[in-house]
Protein backbone atom coordinates (compact mmCIF):
# COMPACT_ATOMS: atom_id res chain seq x y z
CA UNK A 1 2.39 -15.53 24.59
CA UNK A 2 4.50 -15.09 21.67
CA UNK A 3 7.71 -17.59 21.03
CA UNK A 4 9.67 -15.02 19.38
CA UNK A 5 12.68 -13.79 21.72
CA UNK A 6 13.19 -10.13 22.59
CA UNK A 7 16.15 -9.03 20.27
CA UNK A 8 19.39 -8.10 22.94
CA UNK A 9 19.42 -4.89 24.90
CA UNK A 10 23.71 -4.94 25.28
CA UNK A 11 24.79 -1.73 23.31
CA UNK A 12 28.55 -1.46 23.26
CA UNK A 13 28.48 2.36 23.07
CA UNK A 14 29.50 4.41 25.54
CA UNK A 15 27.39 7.23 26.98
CA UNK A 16 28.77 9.75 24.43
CA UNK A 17 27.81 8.97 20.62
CA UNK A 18 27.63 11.00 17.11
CA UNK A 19 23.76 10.22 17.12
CA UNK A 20 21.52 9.20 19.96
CA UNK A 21 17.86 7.71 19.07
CA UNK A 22 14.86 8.02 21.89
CA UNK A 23 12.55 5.20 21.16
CA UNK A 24 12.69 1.97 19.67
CA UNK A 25 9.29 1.51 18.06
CA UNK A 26 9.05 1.19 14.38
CA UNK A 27 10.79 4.51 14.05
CA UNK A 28 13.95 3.81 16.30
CA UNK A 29 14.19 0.35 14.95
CA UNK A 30 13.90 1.70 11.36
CA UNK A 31 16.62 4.24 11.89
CA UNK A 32 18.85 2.29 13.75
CA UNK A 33 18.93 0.03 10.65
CA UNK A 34 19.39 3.23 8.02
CA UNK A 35 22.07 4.82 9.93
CA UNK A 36 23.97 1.65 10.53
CA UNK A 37 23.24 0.52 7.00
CA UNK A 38 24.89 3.93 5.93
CA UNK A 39 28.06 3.86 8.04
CA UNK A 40 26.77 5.55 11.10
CA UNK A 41 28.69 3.25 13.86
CA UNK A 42 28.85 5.56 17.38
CA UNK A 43 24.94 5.35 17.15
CA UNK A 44 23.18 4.45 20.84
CA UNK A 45 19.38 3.79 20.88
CA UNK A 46 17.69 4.36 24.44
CA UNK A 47 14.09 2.66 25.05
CA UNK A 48 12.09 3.20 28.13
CA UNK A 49 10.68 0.11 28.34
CA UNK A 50 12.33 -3.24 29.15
CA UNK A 51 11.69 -4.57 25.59
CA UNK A 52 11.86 -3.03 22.08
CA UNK A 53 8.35 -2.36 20.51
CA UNK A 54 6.02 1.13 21.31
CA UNK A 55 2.87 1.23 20.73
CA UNK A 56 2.64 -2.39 19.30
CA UNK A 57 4.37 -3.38 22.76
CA UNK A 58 1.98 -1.21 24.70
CA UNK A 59 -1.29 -2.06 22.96
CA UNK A 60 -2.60 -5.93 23.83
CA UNK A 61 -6.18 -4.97 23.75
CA UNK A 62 -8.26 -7.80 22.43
CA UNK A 63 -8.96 -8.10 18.97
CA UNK A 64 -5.45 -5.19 18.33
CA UNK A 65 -4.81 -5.37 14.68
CA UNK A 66 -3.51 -2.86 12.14
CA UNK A 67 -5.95 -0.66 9.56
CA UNK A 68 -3.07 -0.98 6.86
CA UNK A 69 -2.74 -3.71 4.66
CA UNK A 70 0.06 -6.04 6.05
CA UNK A 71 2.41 -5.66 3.06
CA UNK A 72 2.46 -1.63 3.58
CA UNK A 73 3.09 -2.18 7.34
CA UNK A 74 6.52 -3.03 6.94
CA UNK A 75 9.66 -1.74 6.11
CA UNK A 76 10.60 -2.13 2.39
CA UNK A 77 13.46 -3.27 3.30
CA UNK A 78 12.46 -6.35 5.17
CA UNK A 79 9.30 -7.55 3.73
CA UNK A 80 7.66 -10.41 5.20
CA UNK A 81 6.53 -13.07 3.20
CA UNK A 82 4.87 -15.13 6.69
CA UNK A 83 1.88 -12.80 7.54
CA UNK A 84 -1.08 -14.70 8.78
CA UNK A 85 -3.89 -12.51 7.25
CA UNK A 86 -4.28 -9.02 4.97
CA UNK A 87 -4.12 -7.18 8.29
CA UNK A 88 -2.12 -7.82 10.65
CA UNK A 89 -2.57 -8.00 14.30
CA UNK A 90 -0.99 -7.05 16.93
CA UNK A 91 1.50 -9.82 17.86
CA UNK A 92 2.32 -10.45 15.04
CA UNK A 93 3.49 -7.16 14.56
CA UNK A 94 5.50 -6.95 17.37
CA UNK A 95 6.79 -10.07 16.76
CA UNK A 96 7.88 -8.82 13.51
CA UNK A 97 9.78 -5.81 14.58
CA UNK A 98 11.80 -8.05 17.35
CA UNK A 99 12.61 -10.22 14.00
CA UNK A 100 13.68 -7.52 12.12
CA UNK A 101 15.32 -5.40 14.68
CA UNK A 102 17.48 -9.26 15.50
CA UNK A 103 18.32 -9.69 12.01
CA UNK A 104 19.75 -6.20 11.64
CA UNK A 105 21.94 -6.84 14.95
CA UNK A 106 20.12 -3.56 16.32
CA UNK A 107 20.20 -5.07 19.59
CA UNK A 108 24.59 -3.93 19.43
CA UNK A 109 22.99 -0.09 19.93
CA UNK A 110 20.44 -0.75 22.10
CA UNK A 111 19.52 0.35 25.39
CA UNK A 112 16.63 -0.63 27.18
CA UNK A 113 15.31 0.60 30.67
CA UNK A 114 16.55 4.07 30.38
CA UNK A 115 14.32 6.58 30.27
CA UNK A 116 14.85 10.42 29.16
CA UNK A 117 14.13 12.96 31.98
CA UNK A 118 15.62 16.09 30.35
CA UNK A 119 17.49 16.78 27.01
CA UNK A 120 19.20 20.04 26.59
CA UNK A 121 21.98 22.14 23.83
CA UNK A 122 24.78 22.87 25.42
CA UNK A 123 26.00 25.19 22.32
CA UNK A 124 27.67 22.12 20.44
CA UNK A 125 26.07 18.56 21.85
CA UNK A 126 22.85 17.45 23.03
CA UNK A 127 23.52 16.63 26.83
CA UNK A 128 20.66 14.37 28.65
CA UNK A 129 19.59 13.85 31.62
CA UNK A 130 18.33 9.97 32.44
CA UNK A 131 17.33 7.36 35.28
CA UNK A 132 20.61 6.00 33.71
CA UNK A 133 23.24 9.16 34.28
CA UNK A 134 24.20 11.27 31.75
CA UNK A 135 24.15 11.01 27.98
CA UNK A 136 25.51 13.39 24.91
CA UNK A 137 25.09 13.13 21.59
CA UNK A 138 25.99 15.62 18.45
CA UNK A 139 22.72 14.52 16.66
CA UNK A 140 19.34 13.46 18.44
CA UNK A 141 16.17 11.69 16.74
CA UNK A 142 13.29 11.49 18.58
CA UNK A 143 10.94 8.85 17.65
CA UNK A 144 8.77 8.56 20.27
CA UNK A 145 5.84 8.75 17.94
CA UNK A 146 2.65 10.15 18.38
CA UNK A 147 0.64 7.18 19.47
CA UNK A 148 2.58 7.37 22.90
CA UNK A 149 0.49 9.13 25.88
CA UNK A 150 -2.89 7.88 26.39
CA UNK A 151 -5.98 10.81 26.30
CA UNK A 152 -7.28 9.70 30.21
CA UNK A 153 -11.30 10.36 30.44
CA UNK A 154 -11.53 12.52 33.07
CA UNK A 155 -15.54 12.88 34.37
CA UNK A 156 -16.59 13.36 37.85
CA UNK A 157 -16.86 10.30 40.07
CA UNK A 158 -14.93 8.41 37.54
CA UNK A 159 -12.10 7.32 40.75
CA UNK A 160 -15.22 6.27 42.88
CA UNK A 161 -16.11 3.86 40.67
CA UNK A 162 -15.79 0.14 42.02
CA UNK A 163 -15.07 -2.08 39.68
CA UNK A 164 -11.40 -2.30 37.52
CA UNK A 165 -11.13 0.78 35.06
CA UNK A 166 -8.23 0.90 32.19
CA UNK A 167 -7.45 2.62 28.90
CA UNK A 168 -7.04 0.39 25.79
CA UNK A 169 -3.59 0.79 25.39
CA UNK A 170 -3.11 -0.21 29.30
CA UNK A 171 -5.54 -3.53 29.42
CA UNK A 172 -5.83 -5.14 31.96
CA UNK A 173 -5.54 -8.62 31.18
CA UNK A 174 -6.49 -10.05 34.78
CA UNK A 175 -9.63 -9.16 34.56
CA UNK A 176 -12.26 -11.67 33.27
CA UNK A 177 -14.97 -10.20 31.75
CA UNK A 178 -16.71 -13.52 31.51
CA UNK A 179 -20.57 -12.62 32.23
CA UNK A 180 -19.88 -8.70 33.42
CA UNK A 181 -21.48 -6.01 32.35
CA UNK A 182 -18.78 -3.79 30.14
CA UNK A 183 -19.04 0.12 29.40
CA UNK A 184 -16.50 0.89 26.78
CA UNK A 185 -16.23 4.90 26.57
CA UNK A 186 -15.13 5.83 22.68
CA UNK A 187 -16.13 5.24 19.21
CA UNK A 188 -12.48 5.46 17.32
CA UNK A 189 -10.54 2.93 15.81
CA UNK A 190 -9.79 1.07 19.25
CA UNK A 191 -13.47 0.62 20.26
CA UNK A 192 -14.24 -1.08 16.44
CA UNK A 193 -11.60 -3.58 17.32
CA UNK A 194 -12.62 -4.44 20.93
CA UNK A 195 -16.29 -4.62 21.07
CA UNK A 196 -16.42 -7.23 18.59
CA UNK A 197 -13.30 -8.70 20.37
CA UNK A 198 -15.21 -8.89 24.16
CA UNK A 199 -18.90 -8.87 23.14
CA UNK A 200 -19.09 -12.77 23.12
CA UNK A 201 -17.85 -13.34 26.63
CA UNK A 202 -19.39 -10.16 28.50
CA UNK A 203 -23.26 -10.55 29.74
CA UNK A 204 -23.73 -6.68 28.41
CA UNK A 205 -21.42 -4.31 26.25
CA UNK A 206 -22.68 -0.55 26.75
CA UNK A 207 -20.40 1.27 24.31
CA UNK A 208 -20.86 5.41 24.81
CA UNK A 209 -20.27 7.02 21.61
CA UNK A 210 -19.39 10.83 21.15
CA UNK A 211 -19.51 10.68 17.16
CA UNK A 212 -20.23 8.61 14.76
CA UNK A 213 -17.43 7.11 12.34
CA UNK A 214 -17.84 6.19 9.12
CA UNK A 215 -16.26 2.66 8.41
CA UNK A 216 -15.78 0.60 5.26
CA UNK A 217 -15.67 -2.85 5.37
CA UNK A 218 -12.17 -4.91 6.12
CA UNK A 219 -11.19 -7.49 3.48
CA UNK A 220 -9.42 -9.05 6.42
CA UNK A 221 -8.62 -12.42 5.13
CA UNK A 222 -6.00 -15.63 5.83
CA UNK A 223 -3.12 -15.78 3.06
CA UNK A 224 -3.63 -19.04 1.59
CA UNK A 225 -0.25 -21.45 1.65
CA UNK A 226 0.10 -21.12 -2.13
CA UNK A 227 0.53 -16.87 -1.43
CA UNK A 228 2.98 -17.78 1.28
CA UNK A 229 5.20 -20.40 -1.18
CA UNK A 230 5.03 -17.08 -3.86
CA UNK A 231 5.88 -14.66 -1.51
CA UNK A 232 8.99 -16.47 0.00
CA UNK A 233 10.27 -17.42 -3.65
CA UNK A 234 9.01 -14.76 -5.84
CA UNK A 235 10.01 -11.45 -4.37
CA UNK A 236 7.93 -9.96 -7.34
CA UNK A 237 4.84 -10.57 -6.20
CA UNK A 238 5.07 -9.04 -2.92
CA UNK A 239 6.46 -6.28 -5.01
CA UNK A 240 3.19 -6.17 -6.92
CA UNK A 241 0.89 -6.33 -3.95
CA UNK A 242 2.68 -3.45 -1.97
CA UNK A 243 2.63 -1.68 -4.94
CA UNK A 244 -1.42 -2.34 -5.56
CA UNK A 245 -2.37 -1.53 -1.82
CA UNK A 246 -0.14 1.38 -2.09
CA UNK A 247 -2.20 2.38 -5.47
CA UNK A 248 -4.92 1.68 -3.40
CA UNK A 249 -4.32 3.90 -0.45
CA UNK A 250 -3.18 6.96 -2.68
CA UNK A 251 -6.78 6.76 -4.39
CA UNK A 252 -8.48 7.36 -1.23
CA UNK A 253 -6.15 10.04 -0.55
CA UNK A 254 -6.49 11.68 -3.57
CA UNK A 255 -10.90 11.60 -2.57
CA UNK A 256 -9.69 13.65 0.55
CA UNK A 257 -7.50 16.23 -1.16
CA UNK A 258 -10.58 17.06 -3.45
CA UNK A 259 -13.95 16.51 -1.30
CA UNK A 260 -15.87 16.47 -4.45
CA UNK A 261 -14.87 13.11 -5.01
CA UNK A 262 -14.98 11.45 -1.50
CA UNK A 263 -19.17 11.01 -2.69
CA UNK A 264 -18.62 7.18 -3.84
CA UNK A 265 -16.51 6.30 -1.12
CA UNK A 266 -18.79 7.75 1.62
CA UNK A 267 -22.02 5.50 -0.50
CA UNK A 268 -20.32 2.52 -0.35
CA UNK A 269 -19.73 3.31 3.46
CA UNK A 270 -23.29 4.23 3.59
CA UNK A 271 -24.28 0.89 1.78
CA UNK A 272 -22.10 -0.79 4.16
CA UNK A 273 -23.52 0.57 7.17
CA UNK A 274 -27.33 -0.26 5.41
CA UNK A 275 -26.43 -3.87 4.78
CA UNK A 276 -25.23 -4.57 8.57
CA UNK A 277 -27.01 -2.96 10.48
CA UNK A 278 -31.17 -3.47 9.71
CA UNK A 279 -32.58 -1.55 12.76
CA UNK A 280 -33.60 2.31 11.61
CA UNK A 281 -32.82 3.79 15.00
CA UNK A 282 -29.13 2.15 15.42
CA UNK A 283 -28.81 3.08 11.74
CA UNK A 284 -29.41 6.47 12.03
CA UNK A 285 -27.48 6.61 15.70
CA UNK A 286 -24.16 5.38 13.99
CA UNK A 287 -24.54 7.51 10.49
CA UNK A 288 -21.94 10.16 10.91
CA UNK A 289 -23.38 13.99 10.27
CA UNK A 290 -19.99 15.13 8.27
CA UNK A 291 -18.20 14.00 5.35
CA UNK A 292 -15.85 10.90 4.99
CA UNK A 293 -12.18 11.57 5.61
CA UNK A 294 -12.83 14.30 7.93
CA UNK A 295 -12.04 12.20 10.82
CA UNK A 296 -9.47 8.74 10.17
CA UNK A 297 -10.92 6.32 8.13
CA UNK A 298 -11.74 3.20 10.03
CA UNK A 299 -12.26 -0.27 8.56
CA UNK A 300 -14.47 -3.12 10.20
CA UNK A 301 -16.60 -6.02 8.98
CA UNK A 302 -17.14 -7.02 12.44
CA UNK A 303 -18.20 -4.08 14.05
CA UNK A 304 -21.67 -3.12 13.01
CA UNK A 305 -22.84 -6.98 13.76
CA UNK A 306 -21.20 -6.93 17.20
CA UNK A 307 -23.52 -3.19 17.50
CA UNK A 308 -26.92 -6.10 16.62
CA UNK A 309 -26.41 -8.57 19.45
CA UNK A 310 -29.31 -8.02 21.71
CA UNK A 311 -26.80 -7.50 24.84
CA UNK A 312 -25.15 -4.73 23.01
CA UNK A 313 -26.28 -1.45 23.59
CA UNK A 314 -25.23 1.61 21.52
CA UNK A 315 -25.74 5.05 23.96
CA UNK A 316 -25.02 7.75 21.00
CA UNK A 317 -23.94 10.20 23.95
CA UNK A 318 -20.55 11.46 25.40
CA UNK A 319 -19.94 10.36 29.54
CA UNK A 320 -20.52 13.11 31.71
CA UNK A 321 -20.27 11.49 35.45
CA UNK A 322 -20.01 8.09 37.14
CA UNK A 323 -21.63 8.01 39.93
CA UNK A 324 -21.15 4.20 42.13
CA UNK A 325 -21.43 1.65 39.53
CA UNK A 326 -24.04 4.11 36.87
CA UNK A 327 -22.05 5.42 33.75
CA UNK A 328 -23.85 8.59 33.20
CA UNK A 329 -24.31 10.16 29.72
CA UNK A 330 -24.51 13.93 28.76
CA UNK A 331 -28.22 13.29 27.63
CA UNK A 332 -28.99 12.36 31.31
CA UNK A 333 -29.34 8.40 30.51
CA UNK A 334 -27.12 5.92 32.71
CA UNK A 335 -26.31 2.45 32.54
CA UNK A 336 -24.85 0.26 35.16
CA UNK A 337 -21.70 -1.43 34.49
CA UNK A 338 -19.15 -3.69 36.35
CA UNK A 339 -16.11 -2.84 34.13
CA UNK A 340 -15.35 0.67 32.59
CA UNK A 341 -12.95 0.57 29.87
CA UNK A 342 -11.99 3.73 28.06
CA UNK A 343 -11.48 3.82 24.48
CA UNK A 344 -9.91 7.16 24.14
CA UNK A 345 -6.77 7.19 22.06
CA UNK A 346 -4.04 9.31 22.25
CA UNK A 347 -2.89 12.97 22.84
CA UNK A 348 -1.49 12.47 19.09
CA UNK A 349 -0.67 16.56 18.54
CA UNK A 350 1.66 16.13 22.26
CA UNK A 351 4.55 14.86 21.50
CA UNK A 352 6.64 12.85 24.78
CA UNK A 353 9.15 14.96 26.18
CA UNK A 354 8.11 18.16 23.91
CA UNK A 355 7.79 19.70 27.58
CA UNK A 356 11.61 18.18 28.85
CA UNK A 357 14.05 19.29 25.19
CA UNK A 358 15.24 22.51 25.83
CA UNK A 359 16.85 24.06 22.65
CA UNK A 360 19.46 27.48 22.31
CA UNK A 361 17.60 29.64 24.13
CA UNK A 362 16.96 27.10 27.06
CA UNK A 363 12.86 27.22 25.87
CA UNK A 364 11.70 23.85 25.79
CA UNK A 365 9.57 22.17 22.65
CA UNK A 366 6.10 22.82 24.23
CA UNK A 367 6.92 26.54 25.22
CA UNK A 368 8.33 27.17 21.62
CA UNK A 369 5.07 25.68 19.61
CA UNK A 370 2.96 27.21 22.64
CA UNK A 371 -0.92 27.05 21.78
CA UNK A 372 -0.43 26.82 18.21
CA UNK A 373 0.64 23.00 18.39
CA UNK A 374 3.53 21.40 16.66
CA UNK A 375 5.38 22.90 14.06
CA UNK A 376 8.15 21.37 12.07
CA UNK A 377 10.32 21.88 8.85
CA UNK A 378 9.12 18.90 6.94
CA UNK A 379 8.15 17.56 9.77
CA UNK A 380 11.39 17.25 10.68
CA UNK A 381 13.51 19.96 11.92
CA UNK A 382 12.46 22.73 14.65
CA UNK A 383 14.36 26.51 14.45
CA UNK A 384 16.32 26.95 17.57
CA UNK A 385 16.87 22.92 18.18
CA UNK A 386 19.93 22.53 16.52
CA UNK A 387 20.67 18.82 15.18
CA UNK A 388 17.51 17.51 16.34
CA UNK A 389 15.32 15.79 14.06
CA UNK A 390 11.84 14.49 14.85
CA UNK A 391 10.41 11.17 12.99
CA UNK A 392 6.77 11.41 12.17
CA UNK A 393 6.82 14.59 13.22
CA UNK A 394 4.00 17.40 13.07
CA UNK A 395 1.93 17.32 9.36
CA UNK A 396 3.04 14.02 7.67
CA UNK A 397 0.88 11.60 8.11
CA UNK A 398 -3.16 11.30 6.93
CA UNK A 399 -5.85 9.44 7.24
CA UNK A 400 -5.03 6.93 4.43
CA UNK A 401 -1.27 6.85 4.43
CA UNK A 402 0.92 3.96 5.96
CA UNK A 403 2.72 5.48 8.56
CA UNK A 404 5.86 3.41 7.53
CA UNK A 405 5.97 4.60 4.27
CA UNK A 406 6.47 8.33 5.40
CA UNK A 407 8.85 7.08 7.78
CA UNK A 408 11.19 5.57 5.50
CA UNK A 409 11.42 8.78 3.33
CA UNK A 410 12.36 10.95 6.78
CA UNK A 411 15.17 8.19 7.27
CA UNK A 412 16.38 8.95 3.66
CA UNK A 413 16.34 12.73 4.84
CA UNK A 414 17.27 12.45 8.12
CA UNK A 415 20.69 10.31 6.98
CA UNK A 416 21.40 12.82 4.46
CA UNK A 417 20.92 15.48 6.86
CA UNK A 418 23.79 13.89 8.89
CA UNK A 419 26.32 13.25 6.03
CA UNK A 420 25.97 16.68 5.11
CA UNK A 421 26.78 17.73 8.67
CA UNK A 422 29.52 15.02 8.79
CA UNK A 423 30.92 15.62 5.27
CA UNK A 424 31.23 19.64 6.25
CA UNK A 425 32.96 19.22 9.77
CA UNK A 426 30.19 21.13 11.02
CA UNK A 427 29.02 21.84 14.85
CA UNK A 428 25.45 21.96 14.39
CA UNK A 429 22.54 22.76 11.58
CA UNK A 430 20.00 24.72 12.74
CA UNK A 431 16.93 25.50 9.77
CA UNK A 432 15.89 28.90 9.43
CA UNK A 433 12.87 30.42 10.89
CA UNK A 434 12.06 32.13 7.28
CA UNK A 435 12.40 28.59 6.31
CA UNK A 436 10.31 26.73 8.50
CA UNK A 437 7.62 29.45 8.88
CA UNK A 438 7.14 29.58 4.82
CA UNK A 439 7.08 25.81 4.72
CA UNK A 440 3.99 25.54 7.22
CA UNK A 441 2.61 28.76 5.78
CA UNK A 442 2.30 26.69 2.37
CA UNK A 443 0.93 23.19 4.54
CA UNK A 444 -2.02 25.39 5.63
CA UNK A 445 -3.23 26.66 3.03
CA UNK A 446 -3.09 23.27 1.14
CA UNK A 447 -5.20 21.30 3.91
CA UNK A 448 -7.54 24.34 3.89
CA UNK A 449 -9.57 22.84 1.00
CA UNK A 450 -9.27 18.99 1.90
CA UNK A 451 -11.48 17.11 3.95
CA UNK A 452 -9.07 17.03 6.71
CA UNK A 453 -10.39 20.78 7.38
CA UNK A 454 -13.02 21.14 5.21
CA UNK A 455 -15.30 18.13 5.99
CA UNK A 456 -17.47 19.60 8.98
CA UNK A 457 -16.05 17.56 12.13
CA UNK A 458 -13.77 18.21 14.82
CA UNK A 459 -10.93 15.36 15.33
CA UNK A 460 -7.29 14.87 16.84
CA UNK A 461 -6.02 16.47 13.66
CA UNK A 462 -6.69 19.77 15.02
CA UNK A 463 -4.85 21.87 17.81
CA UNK A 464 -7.77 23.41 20.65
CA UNK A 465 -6.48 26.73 18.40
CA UNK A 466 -7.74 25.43 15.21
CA UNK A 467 -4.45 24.21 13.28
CA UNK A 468 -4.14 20.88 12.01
CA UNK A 469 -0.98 19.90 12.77
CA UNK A 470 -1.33 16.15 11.58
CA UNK A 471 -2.05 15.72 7.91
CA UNK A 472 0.22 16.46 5.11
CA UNK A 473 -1.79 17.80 2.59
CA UNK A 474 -0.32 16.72 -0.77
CA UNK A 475 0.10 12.74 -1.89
CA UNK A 476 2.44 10.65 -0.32
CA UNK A 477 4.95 10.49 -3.67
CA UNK A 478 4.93 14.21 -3.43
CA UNK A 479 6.56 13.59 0.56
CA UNK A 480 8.90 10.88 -0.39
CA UNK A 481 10.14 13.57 -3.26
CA UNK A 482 10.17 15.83 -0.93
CA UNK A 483 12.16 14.15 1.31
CA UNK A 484 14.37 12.31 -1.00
CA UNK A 485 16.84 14.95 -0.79
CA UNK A 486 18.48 17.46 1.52
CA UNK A 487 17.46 21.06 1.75
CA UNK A 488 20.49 22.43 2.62
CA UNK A 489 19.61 26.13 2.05
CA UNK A 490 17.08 25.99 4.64
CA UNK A 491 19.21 25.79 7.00
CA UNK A 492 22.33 27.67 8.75
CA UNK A 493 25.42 25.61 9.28
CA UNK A 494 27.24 26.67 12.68
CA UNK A 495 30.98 26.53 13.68
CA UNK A 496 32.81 24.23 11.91
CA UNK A 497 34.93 22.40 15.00
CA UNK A 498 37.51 21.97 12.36
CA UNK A 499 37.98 24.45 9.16
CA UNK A 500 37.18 22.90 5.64
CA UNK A 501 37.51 24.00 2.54
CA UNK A 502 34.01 24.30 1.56
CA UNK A 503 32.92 26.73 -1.19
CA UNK A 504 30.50 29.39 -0.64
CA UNK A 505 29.75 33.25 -0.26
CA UNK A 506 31.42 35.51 1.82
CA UNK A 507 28.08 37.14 3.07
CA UNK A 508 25.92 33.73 2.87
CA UNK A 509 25.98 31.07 6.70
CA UNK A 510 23.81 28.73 4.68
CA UNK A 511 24.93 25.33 4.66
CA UNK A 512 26.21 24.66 1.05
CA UNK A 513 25.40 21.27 -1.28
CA UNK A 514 28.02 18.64 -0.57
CA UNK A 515 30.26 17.51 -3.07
CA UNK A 516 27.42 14.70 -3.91
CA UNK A 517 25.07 17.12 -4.72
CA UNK A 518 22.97 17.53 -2.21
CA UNK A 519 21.04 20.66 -2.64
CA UNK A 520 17.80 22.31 -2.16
């Protein structure tokens, strides 16, 4: 149980603000701060859930930890010299997002226990629909994130099972699985946190695993009081370590944008996986049969010596059926189990309410991206949503980037975005179709020869239409440039509500540079 209070849920603002925020996980928290910290004050923040936190709230599976270095998993902005070890876990986490979100006084914009039913453009505001009334805004963010809706297994039999059955990111913390026999369904980065997390107290683990994943070993270790007493009093240093693991995270990065070069990496996995794991069979069960960085890159030292115990049993098959208390595998084996837990993940490439934001033509998110999957102007902005902007949004993130890192450079966008809006009197921004369409035009072709696409698997990346709509395909100091300043040709300014003088061409509805220089 963690001693840190929940930051206030008493926002002063009344039901109709400049810029409404849905979600208050890292990326609601993070721009609440920006766009208070750049003058933004009619700002409202609605949260579904009683307390502030997404997925780190959701997620209290044992052994829940982060596969980025603590330093990187942080806002810049609010470093945190107290972490316990290099990697995180999950209450501590939380924990430090309720600090940081109290410190900032986000808790003055925020709204918890309202969810949003329905968003929709009325022509010149964003009106919504929620189990709290009605809401408008001239600007909404959605960060809902894409580690939000849980992928459900869904097998015959699977609701005729009698024992408890839960998803990872729904555990069930009543149950004891003291001395009962536990079928965990998934091999991804959930399952290499739990099973050595459970395997000590259950009589059997019988994990079910669809494919393979290559995993390098975790340098997970305490931060020695001396670090701590630096950290605190020498804001260098922390400087310097970000800065390293950062270094450190491009590299592999760089590997995946040219596949020739992933070779060393995937040998010390290799090597890794030799070391741990002595047994030919398991060995050759748990070597992956397509290239490293194809799928995420997970990190373990604990893992492959959970996969040794003798009551740990590796079935290298997906689950086809459960039939009574028998988990049954597409090779025909079975295994009988007391407690079914289903490592899964996410729908990551469905975003929440993509199916309930209707835009200018009254089509809603999911209608307009259709089979093709997410599509977003630097992962941003969506043609025909006017003044909506999207954090983490389709084609930013990748399989060695911090996810707060590319967050912080859409906050730098999305707040010049508004002072451009603000500074020109105008209605709405909408960005051009020509715009948005060349933009992912360009994204595709650059992930066609990374490992993302190129490496021989099949992974969440990908839409069922064959379009990765996940990775960016370029380094992360290429996004943050990206991002670092407003393209305000790519996108058509609407109606100012009250004329200003603003220079531009008779024949051009682009929205012009601000006086600051904001330009494309």
């Amino acid at each position: 149980m963690s001693l840190v209070p929940e930051p206030p849920c008493d926002a002063r603002a009344g039901r109709d603000v400049q810029v409404l925020v849905v979600g208050a996980g890292f990326s609601g928290i993070g721009a609440a701060i920006r766009l208070r910290q750049e003058g933004v004050r009619d700002l409202l923040v609605l949260e579904k859930a009683p307390h502030i936190g997404g997925t780190w709230r959701e997620n209290t599976y044992p052994g829940c930890a982060c596969d980025v270095p603590s330093s990187l998993y942080s806002y810049s902005f609010a470093p945190n010299p107290d972490w316990s070890r290099t990697f995180a876990g999950q209450r501590e986490i939380h924990d430090y997002l309720r600090v940081t979100a109290d410190r900032y006084g986000v808790g003055d914009v925020l709204r918890c226990g309202v969810q949003v039913l329905r968003a929709w453009w009325d022509g010149a505001r964003w009106q919504l629909e929620t189990t709290d009334g009605a809401y408008s805004a001239k600007a909404l963010v959605l960060a809902t994130g894409p580690w939000h809706e849980p992928r459900r297994l869904d097998v015959p039999g699977l609701g005729e099972f009698p024992g408890p059955v839960f998803h990872t990111a729904e555990w069930d913390h009543s149950v004891d699985l003291t001395g009962r026999r536990v079928a965990v369904v998934g091999s991804g980065a959930s399952a290499v946190q739990i099973i050595p997390a459970i395997q000590a107290q259950a009589a059997a683990v019988h994990l079910f695993q669809r494919t393979a994943q290559w995993l390098l070993p975790r340098p997970d270790l305490p931060v020695p009081p001396a670090l701590h007493w630096c950290l605190a009093h020498l804001p260098g240093v922390q400087r310097t370590i970000r800065a390293c693991q950062y270094g450190l995270q491009e590299g592999f990065g760089y590997a995946f944008r040219h596949p020739r070069l992933v070779g060393p990496v995937q040998a010390a996995a290799r090597a890794h996986l030799r070391l741990a794991v002595r047994d030919r069979a398991l060995r050759q069960a748990l070597t992956p049969d397509y290239r490293l960085g194809c799928k995420r890159l997970l990190t373990s030292s604990t893992f492959y010596p959970a996969l040794t115990q003798p009551h740990v049993h590796l079935h290298p098959t997906a689950v086809s059926a459960v039939r009574g208390r028998s988990v049954i595998g597409a090779d025909g084996t079975g295994t009988e189990a007391d407690v079914l837990i289903t490592a899964t993940g996410f729908r990551i490439g469905e975003l929440p309410l993509a199916r309930s934001v209707h835009g200018v033509n009254a089509g809603t998110l999911h209608e307009t991206w259709d089979e093709d999957g997410p599509q977003a102007y630097l992962g941003t902005s969506i043609s025909g949503f006017p003044n909506l902007f999207l954090l983490l949004g389709p084609n930013l993130l990748a399989g060695s980037t911090s996810a707060i890192s590319v967050l912080e450079a859409q906050l730098t966008y999305l707040c010049a975005a508004l002072k451009h809006l603000r500074l020109g009197g105008y209605t709405s921004m909408d960005v051009r179709p020509a715009a948005q369409a060349a933009y992912n035009t360009s994204v595709q072709e650059a992930l066609r020869t990374t490992v993302y696409n190129a490496g021989g698997c099949s992974s969440y990346y990908f839409t069922p239409s064959g379009r990765n709509t996940f990775c960016w395909p370029w380094s992360t100091g290429r996004l943050v440039r990206r991002l670092s300043r407003f393209d305000a040709s790519a996108y058509t300014c609407h109606a100012p509500a009250t004329p200003v003088p603003v220079p531009r061409a008779a024949s051009d509805d682009s929205c012009p540079a601000d006086e600051e220089g904001i330009t494309a």
